[in-house]
Structures are given as C-alpha cells and as structure tokens.
Protein backbone atom coordinates (compact mmCIF):
# COMPACT_ATOMS: atom_id res chain seq x y z
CA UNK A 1 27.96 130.32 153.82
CA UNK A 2 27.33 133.21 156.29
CA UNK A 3 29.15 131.98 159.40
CA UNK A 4 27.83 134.48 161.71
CA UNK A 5 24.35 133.02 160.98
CA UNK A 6 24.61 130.05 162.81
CA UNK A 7 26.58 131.96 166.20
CA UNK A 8 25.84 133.35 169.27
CA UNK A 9 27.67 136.76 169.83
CA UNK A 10 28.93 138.73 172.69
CA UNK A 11 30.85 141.89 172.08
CA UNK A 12 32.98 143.72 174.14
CA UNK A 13 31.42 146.85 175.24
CA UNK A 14 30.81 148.84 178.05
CA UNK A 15 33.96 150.01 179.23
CA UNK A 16 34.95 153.51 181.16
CA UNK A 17 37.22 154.37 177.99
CA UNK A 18 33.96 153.90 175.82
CA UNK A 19 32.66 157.05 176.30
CA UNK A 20 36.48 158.83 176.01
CA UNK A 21 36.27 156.92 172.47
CA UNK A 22 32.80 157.90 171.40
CA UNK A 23 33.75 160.96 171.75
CA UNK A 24 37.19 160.92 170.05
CA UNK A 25 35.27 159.20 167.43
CA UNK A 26 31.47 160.27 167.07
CA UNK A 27 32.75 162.31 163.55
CA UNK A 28 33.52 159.49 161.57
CA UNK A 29 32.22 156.07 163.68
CA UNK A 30 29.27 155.95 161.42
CA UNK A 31 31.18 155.51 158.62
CA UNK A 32 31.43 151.91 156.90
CA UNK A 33 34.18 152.14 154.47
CA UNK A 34 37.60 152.33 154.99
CA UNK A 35 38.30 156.32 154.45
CA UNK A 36 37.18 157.35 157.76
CA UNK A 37 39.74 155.20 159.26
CA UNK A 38 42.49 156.12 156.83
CA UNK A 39 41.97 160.23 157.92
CA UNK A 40 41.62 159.42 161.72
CA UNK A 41 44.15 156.56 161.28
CA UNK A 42 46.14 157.25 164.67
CA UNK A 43 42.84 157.26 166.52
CA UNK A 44 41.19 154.44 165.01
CA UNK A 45 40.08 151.72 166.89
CA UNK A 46 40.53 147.79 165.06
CA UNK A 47 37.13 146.44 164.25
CA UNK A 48 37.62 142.90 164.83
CA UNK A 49 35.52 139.91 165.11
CA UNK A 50 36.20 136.97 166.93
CA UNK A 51 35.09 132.97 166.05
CA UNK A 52 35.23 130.49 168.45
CA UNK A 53 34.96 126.86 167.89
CA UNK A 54 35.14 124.30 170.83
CA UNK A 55 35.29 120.55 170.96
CA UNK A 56 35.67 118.98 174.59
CA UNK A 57 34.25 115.63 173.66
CA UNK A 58 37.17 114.21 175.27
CA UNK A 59 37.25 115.81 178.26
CA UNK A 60 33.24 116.56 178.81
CA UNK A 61 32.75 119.99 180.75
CA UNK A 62 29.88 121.96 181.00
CA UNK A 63 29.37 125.30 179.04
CA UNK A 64 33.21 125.63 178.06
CA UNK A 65 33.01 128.15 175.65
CA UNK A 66 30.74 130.47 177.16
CA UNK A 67 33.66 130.53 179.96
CA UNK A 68 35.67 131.00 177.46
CA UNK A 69 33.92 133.65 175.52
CA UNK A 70 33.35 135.12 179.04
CA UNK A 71 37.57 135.50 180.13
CA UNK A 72 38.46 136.29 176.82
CA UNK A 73 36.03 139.33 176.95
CA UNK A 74 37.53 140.36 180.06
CA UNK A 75 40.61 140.13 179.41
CA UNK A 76 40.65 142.07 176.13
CA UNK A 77 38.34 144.73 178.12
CA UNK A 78 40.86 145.26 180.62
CA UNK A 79 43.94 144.95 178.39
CA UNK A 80 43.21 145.64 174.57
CA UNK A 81 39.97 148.50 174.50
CA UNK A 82 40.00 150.83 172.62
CA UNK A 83 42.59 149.57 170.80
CA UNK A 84 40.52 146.49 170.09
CA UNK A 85 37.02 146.93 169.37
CA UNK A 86 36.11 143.04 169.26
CA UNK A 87 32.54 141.43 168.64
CA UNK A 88 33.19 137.74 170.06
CA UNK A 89 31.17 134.88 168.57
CA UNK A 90 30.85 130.92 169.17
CA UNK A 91 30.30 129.34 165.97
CA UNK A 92 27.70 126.73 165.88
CA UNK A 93 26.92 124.02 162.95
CA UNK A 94 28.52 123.11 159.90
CA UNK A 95 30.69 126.30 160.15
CA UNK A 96 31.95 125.22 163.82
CA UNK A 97 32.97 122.30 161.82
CA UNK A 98 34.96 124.03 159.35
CA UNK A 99 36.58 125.27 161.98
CA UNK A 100 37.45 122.62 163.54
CA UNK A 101 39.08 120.69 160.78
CA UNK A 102 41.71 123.03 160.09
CA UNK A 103 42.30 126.33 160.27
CA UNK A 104 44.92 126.16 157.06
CA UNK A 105 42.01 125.23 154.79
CA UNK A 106 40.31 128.48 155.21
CA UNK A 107 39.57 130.77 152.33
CA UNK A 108 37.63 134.07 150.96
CA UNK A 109 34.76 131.52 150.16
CA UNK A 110 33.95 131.89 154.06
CA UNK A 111 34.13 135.73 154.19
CA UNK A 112 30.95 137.30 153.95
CA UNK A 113 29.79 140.85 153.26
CA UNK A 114 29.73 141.89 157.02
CA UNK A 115 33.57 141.86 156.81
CA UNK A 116 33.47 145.08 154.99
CA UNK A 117 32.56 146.80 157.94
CA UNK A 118 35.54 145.30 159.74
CA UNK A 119 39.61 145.07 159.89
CA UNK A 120 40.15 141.93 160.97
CA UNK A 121 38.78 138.51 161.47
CA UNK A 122 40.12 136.18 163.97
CA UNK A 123 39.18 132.25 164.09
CA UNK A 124 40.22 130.39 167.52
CA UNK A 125 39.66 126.50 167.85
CA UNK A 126 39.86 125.00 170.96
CA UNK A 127 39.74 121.10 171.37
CA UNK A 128 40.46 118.92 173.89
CA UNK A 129 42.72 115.35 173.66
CA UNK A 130 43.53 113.17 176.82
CA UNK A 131 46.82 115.09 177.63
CA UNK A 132 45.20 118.49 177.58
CA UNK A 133 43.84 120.60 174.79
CA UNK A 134 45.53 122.26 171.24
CA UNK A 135 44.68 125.59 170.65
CA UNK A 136 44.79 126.85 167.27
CA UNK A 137 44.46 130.70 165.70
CA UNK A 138 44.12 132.37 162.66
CA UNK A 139 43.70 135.51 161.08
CA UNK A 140 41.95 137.22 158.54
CA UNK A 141 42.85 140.59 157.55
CA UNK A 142 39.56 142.83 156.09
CA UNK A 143 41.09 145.67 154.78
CA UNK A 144 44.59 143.69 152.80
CA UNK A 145 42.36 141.01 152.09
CA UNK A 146 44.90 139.10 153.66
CA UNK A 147 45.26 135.22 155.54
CA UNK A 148 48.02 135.27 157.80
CA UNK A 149 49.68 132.02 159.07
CA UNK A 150 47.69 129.39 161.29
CA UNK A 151 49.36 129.62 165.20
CA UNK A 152 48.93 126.78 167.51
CA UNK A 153 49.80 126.22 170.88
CA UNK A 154 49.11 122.69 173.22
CA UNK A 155 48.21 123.72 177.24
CA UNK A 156 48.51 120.73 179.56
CA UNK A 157 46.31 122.54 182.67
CA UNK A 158 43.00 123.77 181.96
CA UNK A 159 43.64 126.44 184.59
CA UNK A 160 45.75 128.48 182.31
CA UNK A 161 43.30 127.54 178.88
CA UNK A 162 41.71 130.76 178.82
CA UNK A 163 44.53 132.62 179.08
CA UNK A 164 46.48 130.88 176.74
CA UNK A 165 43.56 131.49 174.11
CA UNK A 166 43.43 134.77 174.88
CA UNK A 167 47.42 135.40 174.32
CA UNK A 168 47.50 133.38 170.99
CA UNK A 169 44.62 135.64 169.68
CA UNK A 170 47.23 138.91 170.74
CA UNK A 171 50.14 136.95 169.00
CA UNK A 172 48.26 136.27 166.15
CA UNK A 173 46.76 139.64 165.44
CA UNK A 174 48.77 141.32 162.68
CA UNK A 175 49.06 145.36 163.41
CA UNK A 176 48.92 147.45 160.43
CA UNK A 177 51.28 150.77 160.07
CA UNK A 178 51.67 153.17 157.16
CA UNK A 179 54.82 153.86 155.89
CA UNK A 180 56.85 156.63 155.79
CA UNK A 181 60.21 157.09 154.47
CA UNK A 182 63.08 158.64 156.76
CA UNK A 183 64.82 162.14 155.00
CA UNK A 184 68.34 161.21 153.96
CA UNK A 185 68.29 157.57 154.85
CA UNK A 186 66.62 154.95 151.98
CA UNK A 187 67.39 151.38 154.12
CA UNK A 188 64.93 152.22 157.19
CA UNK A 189 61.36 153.60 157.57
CA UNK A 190 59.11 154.66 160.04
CA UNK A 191 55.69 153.21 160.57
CA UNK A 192 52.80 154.55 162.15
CA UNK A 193 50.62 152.20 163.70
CA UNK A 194 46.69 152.32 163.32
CA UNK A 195 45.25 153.15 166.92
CA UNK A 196 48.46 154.66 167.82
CA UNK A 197 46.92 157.69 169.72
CA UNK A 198 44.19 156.14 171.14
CA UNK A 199 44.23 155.25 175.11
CA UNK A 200 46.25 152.80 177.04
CA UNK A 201 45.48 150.77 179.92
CA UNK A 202 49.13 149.96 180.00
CA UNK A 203 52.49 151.20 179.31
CA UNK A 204 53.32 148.15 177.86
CA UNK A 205 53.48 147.67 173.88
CA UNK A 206 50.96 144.48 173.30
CA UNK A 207 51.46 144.00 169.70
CA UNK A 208 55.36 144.71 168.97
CA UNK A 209 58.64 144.66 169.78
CA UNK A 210 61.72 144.76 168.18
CA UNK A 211 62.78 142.38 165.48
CA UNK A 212 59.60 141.92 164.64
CA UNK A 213 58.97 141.22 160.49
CA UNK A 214 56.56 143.05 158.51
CA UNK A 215 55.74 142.86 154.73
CA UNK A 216 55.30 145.93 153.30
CA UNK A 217 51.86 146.25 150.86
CA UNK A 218 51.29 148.85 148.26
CA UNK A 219 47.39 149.43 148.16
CA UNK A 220 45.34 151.58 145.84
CA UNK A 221 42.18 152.87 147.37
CA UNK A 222 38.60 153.72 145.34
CA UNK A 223 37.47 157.12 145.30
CA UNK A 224 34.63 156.14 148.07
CA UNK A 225 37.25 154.46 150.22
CA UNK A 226 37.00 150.72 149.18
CA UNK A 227 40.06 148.71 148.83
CA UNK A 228 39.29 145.37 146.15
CA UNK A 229 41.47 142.76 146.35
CA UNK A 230 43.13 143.44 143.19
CA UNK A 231 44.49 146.55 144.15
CA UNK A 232 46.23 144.96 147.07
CA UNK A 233 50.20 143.86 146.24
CA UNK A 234 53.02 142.92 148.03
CA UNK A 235 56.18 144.93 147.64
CA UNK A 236 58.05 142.57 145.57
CA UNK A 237 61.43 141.40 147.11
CA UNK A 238 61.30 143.49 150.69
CA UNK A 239 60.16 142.67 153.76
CA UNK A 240 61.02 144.95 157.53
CA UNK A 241 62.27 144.63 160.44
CA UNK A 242 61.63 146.39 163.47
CA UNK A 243 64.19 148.43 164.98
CA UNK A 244 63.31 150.58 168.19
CA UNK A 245 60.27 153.12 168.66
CA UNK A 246 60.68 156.62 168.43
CA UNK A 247 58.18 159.20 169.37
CA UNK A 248 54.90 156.76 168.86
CA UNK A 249 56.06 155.27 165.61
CA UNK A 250 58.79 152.30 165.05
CA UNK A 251 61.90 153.22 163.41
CA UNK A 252 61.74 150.04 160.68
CA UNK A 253 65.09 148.35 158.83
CA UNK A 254 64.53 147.93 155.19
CA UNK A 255 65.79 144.52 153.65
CA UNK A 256 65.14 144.96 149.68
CA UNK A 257 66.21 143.03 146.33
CA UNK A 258 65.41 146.15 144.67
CA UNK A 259 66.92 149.96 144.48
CA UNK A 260 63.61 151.92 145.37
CA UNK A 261 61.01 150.05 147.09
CA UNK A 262 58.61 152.77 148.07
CA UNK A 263 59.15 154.94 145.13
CA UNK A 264 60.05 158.90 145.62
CA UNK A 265 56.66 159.86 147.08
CA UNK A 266 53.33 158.34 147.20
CA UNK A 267 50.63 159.37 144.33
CA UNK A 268 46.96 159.92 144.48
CA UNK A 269 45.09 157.11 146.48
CA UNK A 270 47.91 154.83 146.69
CA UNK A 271 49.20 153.88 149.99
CA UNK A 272 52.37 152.30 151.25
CA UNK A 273 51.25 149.88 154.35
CA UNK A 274 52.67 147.20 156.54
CA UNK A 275 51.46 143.91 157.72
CA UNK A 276 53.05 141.92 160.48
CA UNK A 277 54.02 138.35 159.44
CA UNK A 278 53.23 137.22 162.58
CA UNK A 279 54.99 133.56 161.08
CA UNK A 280 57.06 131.16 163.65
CA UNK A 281 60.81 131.17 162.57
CA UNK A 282 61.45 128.19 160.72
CA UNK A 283 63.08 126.76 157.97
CA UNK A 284 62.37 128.45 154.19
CA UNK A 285 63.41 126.51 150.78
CA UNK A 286 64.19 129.26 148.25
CA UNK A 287 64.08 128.15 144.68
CA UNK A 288 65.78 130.06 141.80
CA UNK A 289 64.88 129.74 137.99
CA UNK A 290 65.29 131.42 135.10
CA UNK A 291 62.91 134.53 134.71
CA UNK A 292 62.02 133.14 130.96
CA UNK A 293 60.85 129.42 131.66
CA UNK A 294 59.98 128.71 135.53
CA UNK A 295 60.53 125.17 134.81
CA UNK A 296 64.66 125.65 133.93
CA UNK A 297 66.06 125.70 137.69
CA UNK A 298 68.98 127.58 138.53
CA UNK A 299 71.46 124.68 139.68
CA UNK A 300 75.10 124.51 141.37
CA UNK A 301 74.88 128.64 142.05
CA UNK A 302 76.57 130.04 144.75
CA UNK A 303 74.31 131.62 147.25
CA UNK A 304 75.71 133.84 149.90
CA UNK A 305 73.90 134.97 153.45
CA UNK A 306 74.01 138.17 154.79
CA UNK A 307 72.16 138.35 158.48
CA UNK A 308 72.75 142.41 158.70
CA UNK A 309 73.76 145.05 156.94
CA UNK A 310 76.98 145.87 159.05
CA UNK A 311 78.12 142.34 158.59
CA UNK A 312 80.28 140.19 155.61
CA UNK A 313 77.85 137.77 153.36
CA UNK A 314 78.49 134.77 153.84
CA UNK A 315 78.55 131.08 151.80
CA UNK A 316 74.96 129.28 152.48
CA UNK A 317 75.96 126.96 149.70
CA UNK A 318 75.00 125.66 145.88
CA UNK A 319 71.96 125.56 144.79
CA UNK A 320 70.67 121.70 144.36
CA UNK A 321 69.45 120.62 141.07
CA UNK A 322 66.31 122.02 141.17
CA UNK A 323 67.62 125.34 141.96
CA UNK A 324 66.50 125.40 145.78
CA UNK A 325 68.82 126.28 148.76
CA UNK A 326 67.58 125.56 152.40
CA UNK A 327 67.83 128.83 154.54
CA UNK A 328 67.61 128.12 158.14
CA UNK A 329 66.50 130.26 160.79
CA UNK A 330 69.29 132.51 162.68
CA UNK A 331 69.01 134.95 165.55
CA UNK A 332 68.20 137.50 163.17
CA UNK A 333 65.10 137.95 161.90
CA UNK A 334 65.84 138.54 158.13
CA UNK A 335 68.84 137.68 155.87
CA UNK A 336 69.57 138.77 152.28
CA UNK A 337 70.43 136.31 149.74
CA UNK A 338 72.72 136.86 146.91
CA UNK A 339 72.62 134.21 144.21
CA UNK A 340 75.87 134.22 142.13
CA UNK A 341 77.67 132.71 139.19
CA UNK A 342 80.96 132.58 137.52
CA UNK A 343 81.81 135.61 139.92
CA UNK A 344 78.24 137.91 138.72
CA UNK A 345 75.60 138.59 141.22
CA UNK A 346 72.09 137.35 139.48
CA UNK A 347 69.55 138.46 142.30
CA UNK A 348 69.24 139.94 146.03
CA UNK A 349 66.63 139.21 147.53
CA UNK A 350 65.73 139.44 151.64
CA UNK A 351 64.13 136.28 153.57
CA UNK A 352 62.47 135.77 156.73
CA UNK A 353 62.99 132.00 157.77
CA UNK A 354 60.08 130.53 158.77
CA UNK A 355 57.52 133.14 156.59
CA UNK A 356 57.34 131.35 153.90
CA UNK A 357 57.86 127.17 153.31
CA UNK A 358 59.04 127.64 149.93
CA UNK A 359 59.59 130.88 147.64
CA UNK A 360 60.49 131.02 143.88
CA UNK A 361 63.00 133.39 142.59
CA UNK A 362 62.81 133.87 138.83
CA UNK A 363 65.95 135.68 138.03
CA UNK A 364 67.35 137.35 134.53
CA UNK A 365 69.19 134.45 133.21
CA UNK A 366 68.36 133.31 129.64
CA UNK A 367 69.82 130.55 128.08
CA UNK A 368 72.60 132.57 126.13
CA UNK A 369 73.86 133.42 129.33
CA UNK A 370 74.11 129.79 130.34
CA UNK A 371 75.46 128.60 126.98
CA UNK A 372 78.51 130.96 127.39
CA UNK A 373 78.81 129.91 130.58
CA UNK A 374 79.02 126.40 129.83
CA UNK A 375 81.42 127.03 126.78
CA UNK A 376 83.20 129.22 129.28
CA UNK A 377 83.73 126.69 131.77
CA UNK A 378 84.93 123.95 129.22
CA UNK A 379 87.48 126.22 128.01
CA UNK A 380 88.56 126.96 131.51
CA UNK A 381 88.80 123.76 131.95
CA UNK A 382 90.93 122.57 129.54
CA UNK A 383 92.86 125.91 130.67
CA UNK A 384 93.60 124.42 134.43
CA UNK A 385 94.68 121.07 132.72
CA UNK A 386 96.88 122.61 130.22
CA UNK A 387 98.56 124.97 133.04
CA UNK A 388 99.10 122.03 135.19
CA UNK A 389 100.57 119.76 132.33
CA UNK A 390 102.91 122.98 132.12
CA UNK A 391 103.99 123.73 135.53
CA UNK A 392 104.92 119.90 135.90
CA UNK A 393 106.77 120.08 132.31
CA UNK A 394 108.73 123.03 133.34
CA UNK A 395 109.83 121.98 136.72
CA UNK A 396 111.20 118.07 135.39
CA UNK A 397 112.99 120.58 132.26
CA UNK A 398 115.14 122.34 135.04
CA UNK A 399 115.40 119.03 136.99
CA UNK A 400 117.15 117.95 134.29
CA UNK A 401 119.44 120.78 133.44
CA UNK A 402 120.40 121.11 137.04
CA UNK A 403 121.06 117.16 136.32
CA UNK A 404 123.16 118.14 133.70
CA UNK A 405 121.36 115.80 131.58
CA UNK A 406 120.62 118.10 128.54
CA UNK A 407 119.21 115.75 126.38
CA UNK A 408 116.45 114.53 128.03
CA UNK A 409 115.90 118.52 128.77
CA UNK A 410 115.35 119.17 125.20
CA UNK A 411 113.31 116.63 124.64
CA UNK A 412 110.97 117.62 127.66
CA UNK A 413 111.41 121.36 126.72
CA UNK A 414 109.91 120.34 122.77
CA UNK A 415 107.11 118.77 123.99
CA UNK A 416 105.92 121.52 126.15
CA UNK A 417 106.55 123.74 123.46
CA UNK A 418 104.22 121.56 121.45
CA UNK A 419 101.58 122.20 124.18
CA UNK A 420 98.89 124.37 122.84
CA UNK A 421 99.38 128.18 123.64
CA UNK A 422 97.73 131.17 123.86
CA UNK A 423 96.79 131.90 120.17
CA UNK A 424 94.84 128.10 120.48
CA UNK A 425 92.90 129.26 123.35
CA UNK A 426 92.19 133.18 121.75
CA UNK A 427 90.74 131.51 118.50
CA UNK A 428 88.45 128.92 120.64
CA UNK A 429 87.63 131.75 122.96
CA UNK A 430 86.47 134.12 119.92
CA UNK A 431 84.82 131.14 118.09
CA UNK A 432 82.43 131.06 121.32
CA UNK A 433 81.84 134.66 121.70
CA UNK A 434 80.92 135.31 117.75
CA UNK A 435 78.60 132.37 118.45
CA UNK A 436 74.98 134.22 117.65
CA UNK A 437 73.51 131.56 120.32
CA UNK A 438 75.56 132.95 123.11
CA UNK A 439 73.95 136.64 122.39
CA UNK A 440 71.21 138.38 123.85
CA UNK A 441 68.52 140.49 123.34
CA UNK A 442 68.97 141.97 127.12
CA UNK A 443 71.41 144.38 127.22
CA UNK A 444 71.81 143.78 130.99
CA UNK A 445 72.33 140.05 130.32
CA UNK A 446 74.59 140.64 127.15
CA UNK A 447 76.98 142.81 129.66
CA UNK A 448 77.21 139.84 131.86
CA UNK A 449 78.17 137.55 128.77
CA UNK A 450 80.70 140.22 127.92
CA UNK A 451 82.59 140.89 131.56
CA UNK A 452 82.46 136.85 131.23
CA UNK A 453 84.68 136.88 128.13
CA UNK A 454 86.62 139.49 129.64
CA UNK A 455 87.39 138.06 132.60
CA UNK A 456 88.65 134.61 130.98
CA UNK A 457 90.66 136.51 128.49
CA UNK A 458 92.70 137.81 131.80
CA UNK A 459 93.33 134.40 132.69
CA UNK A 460 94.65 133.35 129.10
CA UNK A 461 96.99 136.72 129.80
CA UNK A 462 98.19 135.64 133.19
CA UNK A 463 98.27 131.85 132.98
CA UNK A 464 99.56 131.79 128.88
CA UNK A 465 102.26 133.91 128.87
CA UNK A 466 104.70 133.82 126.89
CA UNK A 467 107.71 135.03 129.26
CA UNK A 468 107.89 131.64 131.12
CA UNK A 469 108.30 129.38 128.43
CA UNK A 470 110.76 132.23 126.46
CA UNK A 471 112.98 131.76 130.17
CA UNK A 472 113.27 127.93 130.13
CA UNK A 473 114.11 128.14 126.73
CA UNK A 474 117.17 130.72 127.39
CA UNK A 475 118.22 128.44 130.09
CA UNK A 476 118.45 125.21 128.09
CA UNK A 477 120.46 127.58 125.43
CA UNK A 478 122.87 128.45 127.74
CA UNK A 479 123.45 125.25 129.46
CA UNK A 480 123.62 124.03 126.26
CA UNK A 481 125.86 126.84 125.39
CA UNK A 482 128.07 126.01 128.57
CA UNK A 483 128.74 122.67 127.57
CA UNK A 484 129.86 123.64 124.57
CA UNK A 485 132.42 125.97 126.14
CA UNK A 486 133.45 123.47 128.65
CA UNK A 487 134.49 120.70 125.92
C-alpha cells in the first residue's frame, strides 16, 4: 500500500522564517539520510507528514477536511515553523479506511519508502457521532522506527474541532533529544532537543515541560547515515524524567534497574537518544518470572514502591499467582520497583504508570533458589511453632513453682526438655544445604542461597538457646532444693 497515493496534499510553506531557514540550512537540506540532521542536529527542522482521515456521515457538512487541513496549516505556520516542517495530506480510499478503523491496528506494513526522507509520521482521524465528534492521533516515528501510543480526545462544539485537532497532533508528537551525561552526577542527564536552535515564534516551550517521561534508545547508525530497525533498542530497565531546562537543554532524572545505563562514553556511530512516551497515566500490570522459564511466575513476592529518589520505598504488595502486581498511577511520573524475597532484593526496575498495559520482568531466580527457599520456610516454620510451644511451656513451669506445686513443675519442665533443640534443627538445616538440588551454577544466585542459610542459622542462635532452658532448670533445682531445706 502507498498511502500517499490515494491523497491530496498541502504543505506548509511559505512563511517569513522560510527564508531565515533556507539559509540556516541550504548546506545540508538536500540531503536525504539521516547524517545531515545528526551534524546540524540543534538546527534541524522535523520533517513530518501529516494524514488526515474524516468521516462526518453523521453530521453531513460540506468540505470538512479541507477546513480542517486549512486551520491546521495555519495554526502550525504561526505556532510550530521551523520547528515543524509538515506536508499535510487527506487520505482518500481504502487507506482513509484504515484509518478510520483504528488507529491501534497500524503497523510498518503501511510505511512506505517516502518515510525515509522524513522524522515523523502523524495519522489524525476525525469522525463525527450525534453528541459531537472523537478525535483520534497517532504517531509514527521515521528515524526510531518507532509507534507511539494512540491519543484520543471527544469535542462536543464543532467551533473548537479544529483546534482541538490541531493540539492533539502537538501532544502527540514525540520530541527527540540526544543524551548527554552530567560530570560527577550518574542519576540525571541532559538532553538536547533536535531543532533546539532554530527560531521561535514564541517564548513558550510547545513540546515539554517538566515531568515529562522519555525512554531512552541506544541507536547504531550506517556509515552513509541510515538507521535499520534492528539497530534501534530500548535501554533496558530505564526510562527519564524531566526535571527543569537549563541553558537550551533539559536537565533529565534517571530512573534505572541497572548500574550504568549509558555506558562510560559513546563509541563509533552509536548514539544515546530519547523518545517522549507521550502515554496517558494509567494503570500498568508488572509481571515477574523467573529469567530461565517465562512461564514459572514469581508469586507471593514482596514488591516495594519508591515514587523519588529522596523518599522511603514503600509496600505496593505480593505478587498474585501469576507473578503480576498492579502499579497505579501517582503524582509522580515514574516509580521504581523493588521485587523482594525472604529479605533479598531480586530486581529494580523503574515504571511509568500508564506507558505500558502490562510489562514482564524476568528476574535471576532459578529453581535452586526457590527449593531452598521452600525448605527454608518449612524449617522456619516448624521453628515459630516449636518457639511458641516453648515460651507457653516455660511460663506454666514458673506458674507452677511460684504455685509451689513442684511436681507438676517437673513434669512440665521434662517435657519441654523433650522438645526438639537446636542440634535437631542444625542437622535438618545442613541436610538442606548439602542438598545438590538447592545449588547453583550462578554464583550470584548461589550467594543468595548462602546469606539464606546464614540468616536462618541466626535465628536457630537467638530463638534455640540454650541459656533459657539451663535458667528454668536452676530454678526448679532450687525450689526443689528449698523444700528440701524447709522440711
């Protein structure tokens, strides 16, 4: 399919800032790939194309997207250029009929080779219903090879349509920004917008503000420019947030599951970039599983929430049985997650509620891990019920010598001595840790088994000792002792 076949285009163009940018520009404008842009980045104007698709068979009106078309060219004239430099189209055919049946089913099947010689692609649907008309928008980014998230909006008062389409296209645009790391300081960046020198017909910042959420990319350019969509990735496990500008850039907040997310320095053609998320905060489900078998869920984990980094983490709650915890949106913009179990943190990772419906975690837990654990928690177990059985023992074994009633003392006192003690639990405890199923191969994973078997060998010591049972017994031998005496 080549939607622009079937279209009728009008592009934005003249303007009294044209001739400021042809100028600016005339060394590199000719240029189709993406290199020019990438060594005139800061005054680099966004190539973008616009598709409109109209339906107003409910409410009949006469040349409604040519008005329309006609607004929206104005508006970005006045407003966007040279910022935006926007061809605007209204589709006609089967592709206006793509269009119109939902934006989310969009693909790369529908991008043709004219997007090369652009950054983005934006599709707006317009369509009418008795109670006004839904407006939907959605981008395509060129150069990430990227769909961002379908935007809708519902105007009651045609009045206002135009204007509404032509703000949903400016909230749905996603700006791109290198990254560059900030001397001394690894959890923020600065990122410098594309078009960031160019001219303004307003003070105003159009596309950001703070708080809002980028992804961070990590592209690897071809030695003529071209980016393929293989050599496109997503830093794994980070995501920004924007803080405050500072001397035409944004200072950026760095949320990351990982130590080093953009590396010491950048190598050769590779690029560190940024990618607004431009998503509607929401709800997320976050599923965790184990990194070896994606179908072994992660259940009844503790998962903490931590909104920023000045602030304590917080209990979200346990993981269901499929290993997915609901993370709700706050009135911050991203939260880290820490998943953790018998007291060991498992994973870190950042979310932005809303970004994504559902994201799977695999995390480093293999099933010797989780054997232990489960032997672990038996034995603790049994440990609560056997302190409990001698707290309760003690206290009716003094009851009774305070009684005076030293036979029924002795008695008590010999079957809590017949309770099992701390060489019973040592043995069981070893038996389970010389177990070659509750080993691994991962010598990260085998020093969480180990700090595990550690850490319930302290309890044996502070719950099991032997000093409180050795005390009862010297005060049953001296009552007893007493009595003697007294008779």
């Amino acid at each position: 399919m080549t939607p622009l076949s079937s279209t009728r285009r009008l592009s934005v163009w003249p303007h009294p800032l044209a001739f400021v940018v042809a100028l600016i520009l005339c060394e590199f404008l000719s240029n189709s790939t993406f290199a020019a842009d990438k060594k005139y980045w800061d005054l680099s104007s966004y190539r973008i194309q616009i598709h409109l698709a109209v339906n107003n068979s409910t409410k009949p009106q006469v040349a409604l997207g040519e008005k329309l078309l006609a607004r929206i060219r104005e508006r970005i004239q006045s407003t966007l250029y040279p910022v935006w430099d926007a061809e605007i189209a209204i589709t006609q055919g089967p592709f206006r009929f793509l269009l119109l049946s939902g934006l989310d089913q969009l693909n790369s099947s529908i991008i043709d080779e004219a997007a090369s010689r652009l950054d983005k692609q934006l599709y707006l649907c317009v369509q009418s219903s008795p109670t006004g008309y839904k407006i939907t928008c959605r981008e395509y980014d060129c150069y990430l090879h990227r769909w961002g998230p379908v935007r809708q909006r519902t105007v009651r008062q045609e009045i206002t349509l135009s204007e509404q389409c032509f703000d949903l296209l400016r909230h749905t645009f996603a700006p791109l920004a290198t990254i560059r790391p900030i001397e001394n300081e690894s959890d923020r960046v600065t990122l410098r917008f594309k078009g960031r020198d160019l001219p303004r017909q307003t003070a105003e910042d159009l596309f950001t503000e703070p708080n809002d959420v980028f992804q961070p990319m990590l592209v690897r350019t071809s030695s003529s420019g071209e980016v393929r969509p293989e050599d496109v990735k997503e830093v794994p496990w980070t995501i920004l947030s924007l803080l405050e500008p500072k001397e035409s850039q944004w200072v950026s907040q760095v949320y990351s599951g990982i130590r080093t997310p953009f590396g010491l320095r950048r190598r050769g053609r590779v690029e560190h970039m940024a990618i607004a998320t431009r998503h509607t905060p929401g709800t997320s489900m976050v599923r965790f599983h184990a990194r070896h078998d994606r179908e072994q869920a992660l259940s009844g984990y503790e998962v903490f929430r931590k909104e920023t980094p000045d602030k304590q983490s917080q209990l979200l709650g346990l993981t269901s049985a499929d290993g997915i915890i609901e993370v709700p949106s706050t009135d911050h913009p991203v939260s880290t997650l820490f998943l953790r179990s018998d007291g060991q943190l498992l994973a870190k990772i950042p979310v932005a509620p809303g970004a994504a419906t559902k994201g799977e975690v695999p995390v480093a837990d293999d099933p010797a891990r989780l054997r232990a654990q489960a032997s672990l928690e038996s034995l603790r177990e049994k440990l609560i019920d056997l302190v409990a059985r001698r707290t309760l023992l003690s206290a009716r074994v003094r009851e009774r010598l305070e009684k005076g009633k030293l036979e029924e003392a002795r008695q008590l006192y010999s079957e809590l001595d017949g309770l099992p003690g701390r060489a019973s639990f040592d043995q069981q405890l070893s038996s389970v840790e010389n177990n070659k199923l509750n080993r691994s191969e991962d010598a990260k994973i085998q020093a969480r088994i180990d700090k595990m078997f550690s850490d319930t060998r302290k309890l044996l010591g502070r719950f099991l000792g032997a000093r409180e049972i050795s005390d009862l017994q010297n005060e049953l031998n001296a009552a007893i002792r007493n009595k003697k005496t007294a008779g």
